[in-house]
PDB file of N, CA and C in Angstrom:
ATOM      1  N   UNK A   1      84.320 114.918  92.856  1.00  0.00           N
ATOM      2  CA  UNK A   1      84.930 116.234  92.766  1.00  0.00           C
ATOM      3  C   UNK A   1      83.995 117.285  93.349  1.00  0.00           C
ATOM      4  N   UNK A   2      84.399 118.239  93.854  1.00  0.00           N
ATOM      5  CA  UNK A   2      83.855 119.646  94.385  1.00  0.00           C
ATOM      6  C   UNK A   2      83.586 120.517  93.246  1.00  0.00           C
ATOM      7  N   UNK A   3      82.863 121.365  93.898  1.00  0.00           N
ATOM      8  CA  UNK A   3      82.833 122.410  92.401  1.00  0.00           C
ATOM      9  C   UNK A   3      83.956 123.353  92.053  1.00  0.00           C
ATOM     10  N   UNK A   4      84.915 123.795  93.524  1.00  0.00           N
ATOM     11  CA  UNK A   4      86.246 123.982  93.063  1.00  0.00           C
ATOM     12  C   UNK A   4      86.992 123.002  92.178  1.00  0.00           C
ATOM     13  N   UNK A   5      86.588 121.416  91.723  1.00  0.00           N
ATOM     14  CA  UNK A   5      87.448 120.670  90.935  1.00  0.00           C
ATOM     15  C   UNK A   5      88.619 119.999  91.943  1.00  0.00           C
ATOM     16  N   UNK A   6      88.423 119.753  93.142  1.00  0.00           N
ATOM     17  CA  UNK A   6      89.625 119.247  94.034  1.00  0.00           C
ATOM     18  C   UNK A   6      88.742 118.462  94.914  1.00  0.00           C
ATOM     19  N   UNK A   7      89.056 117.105  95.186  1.00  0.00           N
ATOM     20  CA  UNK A   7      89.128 116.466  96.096  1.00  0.00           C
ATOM     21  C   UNK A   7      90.048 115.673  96.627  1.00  0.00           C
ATOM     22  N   UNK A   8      90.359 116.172  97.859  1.00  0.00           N
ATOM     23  CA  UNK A   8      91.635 115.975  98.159  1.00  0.00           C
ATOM     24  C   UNK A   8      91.337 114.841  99.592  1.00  0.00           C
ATOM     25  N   UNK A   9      90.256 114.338  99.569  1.00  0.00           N
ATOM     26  CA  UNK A   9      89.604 113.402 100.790  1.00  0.00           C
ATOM     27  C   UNK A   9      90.180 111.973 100.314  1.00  0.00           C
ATOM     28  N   UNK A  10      90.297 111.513  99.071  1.00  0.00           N
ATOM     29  CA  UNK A  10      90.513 110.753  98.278  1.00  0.00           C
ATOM     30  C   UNK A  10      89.642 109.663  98.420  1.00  0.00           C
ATOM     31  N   UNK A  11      88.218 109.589  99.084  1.00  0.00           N
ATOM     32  CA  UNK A  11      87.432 108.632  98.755  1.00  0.00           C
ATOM     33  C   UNK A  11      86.451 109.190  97.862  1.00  0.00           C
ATOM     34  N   UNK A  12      86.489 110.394  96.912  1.00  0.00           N
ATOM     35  CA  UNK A  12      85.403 110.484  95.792  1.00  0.00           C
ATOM     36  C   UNK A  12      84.168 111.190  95.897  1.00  0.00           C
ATOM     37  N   UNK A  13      83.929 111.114  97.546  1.00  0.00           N
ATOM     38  CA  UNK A  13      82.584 112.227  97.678  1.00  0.00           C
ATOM     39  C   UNK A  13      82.905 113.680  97.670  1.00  0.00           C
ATOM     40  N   UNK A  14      81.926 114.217  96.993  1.00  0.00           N
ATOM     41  CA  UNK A  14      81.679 115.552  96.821  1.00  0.00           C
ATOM     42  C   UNK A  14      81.520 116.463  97.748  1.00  0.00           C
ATOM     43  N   UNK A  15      82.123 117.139  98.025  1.00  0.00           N
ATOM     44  CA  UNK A  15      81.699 118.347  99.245  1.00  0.00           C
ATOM     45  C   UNK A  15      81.635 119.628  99.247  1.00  0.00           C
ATOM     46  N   UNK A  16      80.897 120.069  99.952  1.00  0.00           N
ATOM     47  CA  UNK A  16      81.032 121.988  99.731  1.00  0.00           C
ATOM     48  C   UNK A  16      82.188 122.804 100.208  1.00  0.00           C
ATOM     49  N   UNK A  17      82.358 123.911  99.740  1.00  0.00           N
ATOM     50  CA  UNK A  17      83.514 124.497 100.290  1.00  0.00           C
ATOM     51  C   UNK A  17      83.304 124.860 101.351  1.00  0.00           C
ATOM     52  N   UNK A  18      84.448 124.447 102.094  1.00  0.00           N
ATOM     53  CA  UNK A  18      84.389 125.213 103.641  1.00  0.00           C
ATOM     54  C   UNK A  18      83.891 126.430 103.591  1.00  0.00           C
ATOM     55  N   UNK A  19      83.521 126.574 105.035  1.00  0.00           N
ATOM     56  CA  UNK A  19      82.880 127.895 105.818  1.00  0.00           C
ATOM     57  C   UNK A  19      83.704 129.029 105.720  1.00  0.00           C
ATOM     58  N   UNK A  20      83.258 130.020 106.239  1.00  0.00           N
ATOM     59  CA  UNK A  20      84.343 131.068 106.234  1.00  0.00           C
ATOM     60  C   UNK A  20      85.012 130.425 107.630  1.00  0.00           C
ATOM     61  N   UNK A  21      84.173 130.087 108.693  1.00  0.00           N
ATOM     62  CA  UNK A  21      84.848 129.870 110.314  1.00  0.00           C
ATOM     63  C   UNK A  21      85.037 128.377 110.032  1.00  0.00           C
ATOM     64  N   UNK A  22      84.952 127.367 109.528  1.00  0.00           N
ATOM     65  CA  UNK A  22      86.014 126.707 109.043  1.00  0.00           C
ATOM     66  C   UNK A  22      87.184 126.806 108.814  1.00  0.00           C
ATOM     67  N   UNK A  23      87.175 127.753 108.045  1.00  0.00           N
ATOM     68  CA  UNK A  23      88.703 128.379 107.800  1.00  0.00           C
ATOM     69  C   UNK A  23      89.536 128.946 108.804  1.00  0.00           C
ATOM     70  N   UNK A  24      88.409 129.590 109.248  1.00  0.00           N
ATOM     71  CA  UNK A  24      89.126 130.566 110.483  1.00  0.00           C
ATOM     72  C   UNK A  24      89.730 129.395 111.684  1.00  0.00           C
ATOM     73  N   UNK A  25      88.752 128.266 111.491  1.00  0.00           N
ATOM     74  CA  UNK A  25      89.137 127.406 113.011  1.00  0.00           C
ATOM     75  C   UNK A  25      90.690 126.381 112.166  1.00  0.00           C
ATOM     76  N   UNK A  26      90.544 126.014 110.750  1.00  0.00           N
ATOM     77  CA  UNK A  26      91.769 125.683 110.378  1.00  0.00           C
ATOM     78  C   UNK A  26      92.974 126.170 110.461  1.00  0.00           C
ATOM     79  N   UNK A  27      92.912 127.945 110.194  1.00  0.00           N
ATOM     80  CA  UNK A  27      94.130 128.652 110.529  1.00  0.00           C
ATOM     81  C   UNK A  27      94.447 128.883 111.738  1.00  0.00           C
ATOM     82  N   UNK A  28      93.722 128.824 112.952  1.00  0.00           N
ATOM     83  CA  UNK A  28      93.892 129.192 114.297  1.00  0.00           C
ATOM     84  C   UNK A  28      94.496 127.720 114.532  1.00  0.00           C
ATOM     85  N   UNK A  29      94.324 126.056 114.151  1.00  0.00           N
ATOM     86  CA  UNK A  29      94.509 125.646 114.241  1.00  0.00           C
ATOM     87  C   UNK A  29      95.812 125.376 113.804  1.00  0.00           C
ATOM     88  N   UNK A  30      96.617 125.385 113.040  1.00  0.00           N
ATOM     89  CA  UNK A  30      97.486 125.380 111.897  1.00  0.00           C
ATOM     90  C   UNK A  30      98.460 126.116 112.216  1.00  0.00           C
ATOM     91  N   UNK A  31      97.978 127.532 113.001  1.00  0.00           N
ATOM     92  CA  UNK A  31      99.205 128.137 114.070  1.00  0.00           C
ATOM     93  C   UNK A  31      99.319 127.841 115.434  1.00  0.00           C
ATOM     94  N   UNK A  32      98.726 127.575 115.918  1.00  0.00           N
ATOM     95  CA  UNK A  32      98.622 126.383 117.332  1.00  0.00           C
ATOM     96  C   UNK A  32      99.290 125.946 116.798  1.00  0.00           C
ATOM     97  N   UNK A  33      99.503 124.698 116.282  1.00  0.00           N
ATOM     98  CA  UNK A  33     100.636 123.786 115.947  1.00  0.00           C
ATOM     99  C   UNK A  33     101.815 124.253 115.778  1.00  0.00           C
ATOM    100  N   UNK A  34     102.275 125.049 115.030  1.00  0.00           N
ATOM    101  CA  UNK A  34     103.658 125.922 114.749  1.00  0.00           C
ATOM    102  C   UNK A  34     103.860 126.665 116.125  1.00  0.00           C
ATOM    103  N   UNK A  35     103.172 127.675 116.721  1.00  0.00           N
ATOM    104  CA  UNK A  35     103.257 128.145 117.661  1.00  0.00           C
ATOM    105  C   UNK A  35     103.938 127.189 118.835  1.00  0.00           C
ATOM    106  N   UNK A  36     103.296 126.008 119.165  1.00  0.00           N
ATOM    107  CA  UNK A  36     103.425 125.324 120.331  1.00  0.00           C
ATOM    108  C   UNK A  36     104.807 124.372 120.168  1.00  0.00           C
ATOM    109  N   UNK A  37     104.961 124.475 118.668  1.00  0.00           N
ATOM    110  CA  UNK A  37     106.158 123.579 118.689  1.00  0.00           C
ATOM    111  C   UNK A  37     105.627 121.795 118.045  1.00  0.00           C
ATOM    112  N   UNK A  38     104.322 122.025 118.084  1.00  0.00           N
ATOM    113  CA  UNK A  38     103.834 120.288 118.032  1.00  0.00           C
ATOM    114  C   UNK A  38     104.651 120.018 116.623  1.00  0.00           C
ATOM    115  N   UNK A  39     103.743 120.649 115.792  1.00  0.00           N
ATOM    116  CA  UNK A  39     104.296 120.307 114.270  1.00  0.00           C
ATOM    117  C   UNK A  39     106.000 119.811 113.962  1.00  0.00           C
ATOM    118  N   UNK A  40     106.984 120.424 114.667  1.00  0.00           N
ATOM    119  CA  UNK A  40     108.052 120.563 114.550  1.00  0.00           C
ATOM    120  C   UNK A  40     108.365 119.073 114.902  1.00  0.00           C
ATOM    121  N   UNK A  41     107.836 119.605 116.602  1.00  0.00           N
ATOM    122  CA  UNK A  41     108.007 117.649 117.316  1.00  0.00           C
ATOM    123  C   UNK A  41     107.564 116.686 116.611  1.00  0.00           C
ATOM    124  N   UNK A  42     106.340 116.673 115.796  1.00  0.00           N
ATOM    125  CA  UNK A  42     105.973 115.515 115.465  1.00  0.00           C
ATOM    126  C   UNK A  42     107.235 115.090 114.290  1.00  0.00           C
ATOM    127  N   UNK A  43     107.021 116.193 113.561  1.00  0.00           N
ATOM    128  CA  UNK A  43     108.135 115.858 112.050  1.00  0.00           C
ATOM    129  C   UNK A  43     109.869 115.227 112.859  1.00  0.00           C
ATOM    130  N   UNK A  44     110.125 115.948 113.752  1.00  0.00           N
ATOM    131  CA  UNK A  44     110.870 115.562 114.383  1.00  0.00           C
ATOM    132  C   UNK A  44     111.223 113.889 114.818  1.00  0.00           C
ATOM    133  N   UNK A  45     110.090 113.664 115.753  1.00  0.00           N
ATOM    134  CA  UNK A  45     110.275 112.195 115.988  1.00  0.00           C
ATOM    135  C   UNK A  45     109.518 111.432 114.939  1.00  0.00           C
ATOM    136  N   UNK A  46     109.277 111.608 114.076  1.00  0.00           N
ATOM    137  CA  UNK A  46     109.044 110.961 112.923  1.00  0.00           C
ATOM    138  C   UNK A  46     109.873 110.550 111.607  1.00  0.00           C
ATOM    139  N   UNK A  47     110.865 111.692 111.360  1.00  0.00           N
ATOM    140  CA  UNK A  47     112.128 111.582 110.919  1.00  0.00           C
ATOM    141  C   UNK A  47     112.980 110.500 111.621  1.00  0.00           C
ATOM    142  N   UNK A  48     113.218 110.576 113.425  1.00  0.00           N
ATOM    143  CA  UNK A  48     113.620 109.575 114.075  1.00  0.00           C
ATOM    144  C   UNK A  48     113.571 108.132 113.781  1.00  0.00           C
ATOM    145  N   UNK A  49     112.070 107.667 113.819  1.00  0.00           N
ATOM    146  CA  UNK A  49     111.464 106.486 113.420  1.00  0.00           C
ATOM    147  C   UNK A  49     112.089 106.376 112.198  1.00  0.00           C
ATOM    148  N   UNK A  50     111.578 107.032 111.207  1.00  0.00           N
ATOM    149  CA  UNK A  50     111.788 106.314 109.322  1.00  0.00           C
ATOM    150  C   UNK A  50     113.530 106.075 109.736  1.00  0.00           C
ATOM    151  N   UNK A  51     114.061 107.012 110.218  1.00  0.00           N
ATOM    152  CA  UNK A  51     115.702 106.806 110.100  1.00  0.00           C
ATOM    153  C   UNK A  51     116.228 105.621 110.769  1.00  0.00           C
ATOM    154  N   UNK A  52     115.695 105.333 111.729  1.00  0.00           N
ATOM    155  CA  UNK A  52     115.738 103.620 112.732  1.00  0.00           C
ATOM    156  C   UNK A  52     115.494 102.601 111.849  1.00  0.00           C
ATOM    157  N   UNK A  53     114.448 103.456 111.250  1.00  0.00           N
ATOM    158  CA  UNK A  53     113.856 101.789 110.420  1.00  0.00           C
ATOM    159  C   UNK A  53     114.431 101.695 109.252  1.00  0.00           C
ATOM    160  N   UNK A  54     115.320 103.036 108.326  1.00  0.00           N
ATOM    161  CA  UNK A  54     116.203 102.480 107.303  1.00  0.00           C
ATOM    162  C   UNK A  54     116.992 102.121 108.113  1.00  0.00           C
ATOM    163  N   UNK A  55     117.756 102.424 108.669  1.00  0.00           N
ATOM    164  CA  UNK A  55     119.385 101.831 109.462  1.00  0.00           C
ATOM    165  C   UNK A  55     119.034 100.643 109.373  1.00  0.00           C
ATOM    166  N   UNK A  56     118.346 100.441 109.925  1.00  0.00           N
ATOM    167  CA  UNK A  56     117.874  98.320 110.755  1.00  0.00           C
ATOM    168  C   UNK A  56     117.462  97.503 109.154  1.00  0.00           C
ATOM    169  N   UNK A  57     116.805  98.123 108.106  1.00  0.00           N
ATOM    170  CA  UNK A  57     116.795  97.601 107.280  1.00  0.00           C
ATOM    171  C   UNK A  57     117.674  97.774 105.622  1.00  0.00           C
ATOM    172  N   UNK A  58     118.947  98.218 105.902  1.00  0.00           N
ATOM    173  CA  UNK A  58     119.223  99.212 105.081  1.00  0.00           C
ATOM    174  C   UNK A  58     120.100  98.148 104.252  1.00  0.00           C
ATOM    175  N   UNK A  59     120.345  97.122 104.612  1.00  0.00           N
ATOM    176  CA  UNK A  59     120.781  95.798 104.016  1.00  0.00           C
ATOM    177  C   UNK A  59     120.081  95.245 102.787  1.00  0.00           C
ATOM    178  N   UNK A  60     119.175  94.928 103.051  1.00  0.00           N
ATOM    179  CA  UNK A  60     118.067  94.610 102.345  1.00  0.00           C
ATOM    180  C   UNK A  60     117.532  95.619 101.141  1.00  0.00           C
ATOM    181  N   UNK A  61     117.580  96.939 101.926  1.00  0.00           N
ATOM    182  CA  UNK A  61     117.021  97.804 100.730  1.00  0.00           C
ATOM    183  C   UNK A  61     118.296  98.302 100.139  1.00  0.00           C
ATOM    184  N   UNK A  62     119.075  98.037 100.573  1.00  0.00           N
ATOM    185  CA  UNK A  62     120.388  97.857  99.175  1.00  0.00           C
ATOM    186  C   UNK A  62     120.311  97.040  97.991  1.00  0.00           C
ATOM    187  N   UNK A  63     119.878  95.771  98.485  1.00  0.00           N
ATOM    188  CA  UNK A  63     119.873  94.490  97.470  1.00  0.00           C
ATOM    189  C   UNK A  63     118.358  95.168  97.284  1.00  0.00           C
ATOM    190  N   UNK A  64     117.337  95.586  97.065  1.00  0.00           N
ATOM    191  CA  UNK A  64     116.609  95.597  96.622  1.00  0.00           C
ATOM    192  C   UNK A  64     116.522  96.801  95.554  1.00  0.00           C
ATOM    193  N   UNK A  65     117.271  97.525  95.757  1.00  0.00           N
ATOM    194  CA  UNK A  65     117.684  98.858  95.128  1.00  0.00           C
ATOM    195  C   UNK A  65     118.436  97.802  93.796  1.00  0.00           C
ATOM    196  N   UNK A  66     119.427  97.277  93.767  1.00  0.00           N
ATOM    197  CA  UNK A  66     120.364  96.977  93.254  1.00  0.00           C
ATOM    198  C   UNK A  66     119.242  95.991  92.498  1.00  0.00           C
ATOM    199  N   UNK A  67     118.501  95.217  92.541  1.00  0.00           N
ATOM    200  CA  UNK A  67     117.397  94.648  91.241  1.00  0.00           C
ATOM    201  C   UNK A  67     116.927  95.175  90.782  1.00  0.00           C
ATOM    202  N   UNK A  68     116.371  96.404  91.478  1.00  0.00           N
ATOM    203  CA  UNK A  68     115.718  97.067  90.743  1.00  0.00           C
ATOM    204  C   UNK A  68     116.523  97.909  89.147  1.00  0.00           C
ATOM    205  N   UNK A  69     117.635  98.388  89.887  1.00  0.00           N
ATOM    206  CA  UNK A  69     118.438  99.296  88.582  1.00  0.00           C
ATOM    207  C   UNK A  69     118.532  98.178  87.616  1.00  0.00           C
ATOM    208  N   UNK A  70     118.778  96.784  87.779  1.00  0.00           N
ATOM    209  CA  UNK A  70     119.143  95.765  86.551  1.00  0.00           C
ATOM    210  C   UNK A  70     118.618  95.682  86.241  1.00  0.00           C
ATOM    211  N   UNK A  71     117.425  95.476  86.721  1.00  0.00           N
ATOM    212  CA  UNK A  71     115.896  95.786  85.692  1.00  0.00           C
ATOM    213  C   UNK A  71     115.575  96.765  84.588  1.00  0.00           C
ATOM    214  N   UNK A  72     116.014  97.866  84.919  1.00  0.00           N
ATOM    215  CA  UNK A  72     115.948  99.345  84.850  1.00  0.00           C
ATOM    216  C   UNK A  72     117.024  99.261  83.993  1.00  0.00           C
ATOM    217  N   UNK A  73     118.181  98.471  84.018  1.00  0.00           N
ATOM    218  CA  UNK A  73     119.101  98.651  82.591  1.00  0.00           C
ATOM    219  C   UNK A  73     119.109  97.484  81.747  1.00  0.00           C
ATOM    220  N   UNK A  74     118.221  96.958  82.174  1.00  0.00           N
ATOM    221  CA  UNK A  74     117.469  95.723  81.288  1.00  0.00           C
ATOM    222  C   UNK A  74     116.857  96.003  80.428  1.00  0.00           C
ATOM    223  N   UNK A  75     116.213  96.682  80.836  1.00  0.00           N
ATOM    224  CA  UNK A  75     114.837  97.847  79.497  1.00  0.00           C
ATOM    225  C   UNK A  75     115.396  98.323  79.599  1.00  0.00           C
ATOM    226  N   UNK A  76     116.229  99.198  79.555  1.00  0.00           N
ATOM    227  CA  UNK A  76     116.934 100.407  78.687  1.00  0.00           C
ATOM    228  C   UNK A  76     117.414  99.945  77.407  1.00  0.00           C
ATOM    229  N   UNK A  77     118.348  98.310  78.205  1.00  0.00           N
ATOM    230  CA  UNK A  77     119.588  97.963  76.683  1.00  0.00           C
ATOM    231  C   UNK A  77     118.043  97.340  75.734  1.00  0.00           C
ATOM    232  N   UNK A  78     116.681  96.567  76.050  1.00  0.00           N
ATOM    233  CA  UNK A  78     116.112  96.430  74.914  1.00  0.00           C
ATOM    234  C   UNK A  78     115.132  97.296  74.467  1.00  0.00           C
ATOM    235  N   UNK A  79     115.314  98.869  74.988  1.00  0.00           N
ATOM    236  CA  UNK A  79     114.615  99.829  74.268  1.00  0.00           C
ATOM    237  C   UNK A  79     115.675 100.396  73.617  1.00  0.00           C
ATOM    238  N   UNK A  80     117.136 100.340  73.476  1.00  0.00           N
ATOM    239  CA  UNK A  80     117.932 100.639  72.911  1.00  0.00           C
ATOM    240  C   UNK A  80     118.013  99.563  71.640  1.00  0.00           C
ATOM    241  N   UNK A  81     118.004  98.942  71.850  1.00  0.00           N
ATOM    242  CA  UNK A  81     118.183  97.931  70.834  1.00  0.00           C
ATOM    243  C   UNK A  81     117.237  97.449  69.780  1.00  0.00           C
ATOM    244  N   UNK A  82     115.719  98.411  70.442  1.00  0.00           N
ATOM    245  CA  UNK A  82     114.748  98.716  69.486  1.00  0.00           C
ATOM    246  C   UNK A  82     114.704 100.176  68.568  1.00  0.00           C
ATOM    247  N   UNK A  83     115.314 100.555  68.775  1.00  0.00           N
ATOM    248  CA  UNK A  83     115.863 101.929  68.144  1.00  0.00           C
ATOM    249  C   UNK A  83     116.118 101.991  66.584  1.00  0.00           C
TER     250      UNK A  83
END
């Protein structure tokens, strides 16, 4: 953890708080992206992809959906029935 209490690196080391021009080069950065359109594009063809890849697998993650809830009302009826 940081001494703000956040680590958001998620391997556990400790770090100092950014710079002030850290910051400054993150936000200049951060609107570059919006500005240019990247951000948009990327989310864009990335939405594309995940949506290809449910379609093509969307068979499967039906039947897999569908064990899962029986499961899911499996423990329900014997947490009900522990009541």
């Amino acid at each position: 953890m940081t001494e703000s209490g956040l680590d958001l690196s998620g391997d556990g080391v400790a770090r100092s708080a950014p710079t002030p021009r850290e910051i400054e080069l993150a936000i200049a950065d951060a609107e570059c992206r919006d500005s240019s359109g990247y951000s948009q594009k990327r989310y864009d063809l990335e939405w594309e992809a995940e949506s290809k890849l449910l379609d093509a697998n969307r068979a499967h993650l039906e039947e897999e959906r569908a064990k899962n809830q029986a499961k899911i009302d499996e423990a329900t009826a014997v947490l009900a029935e522990e009541r």
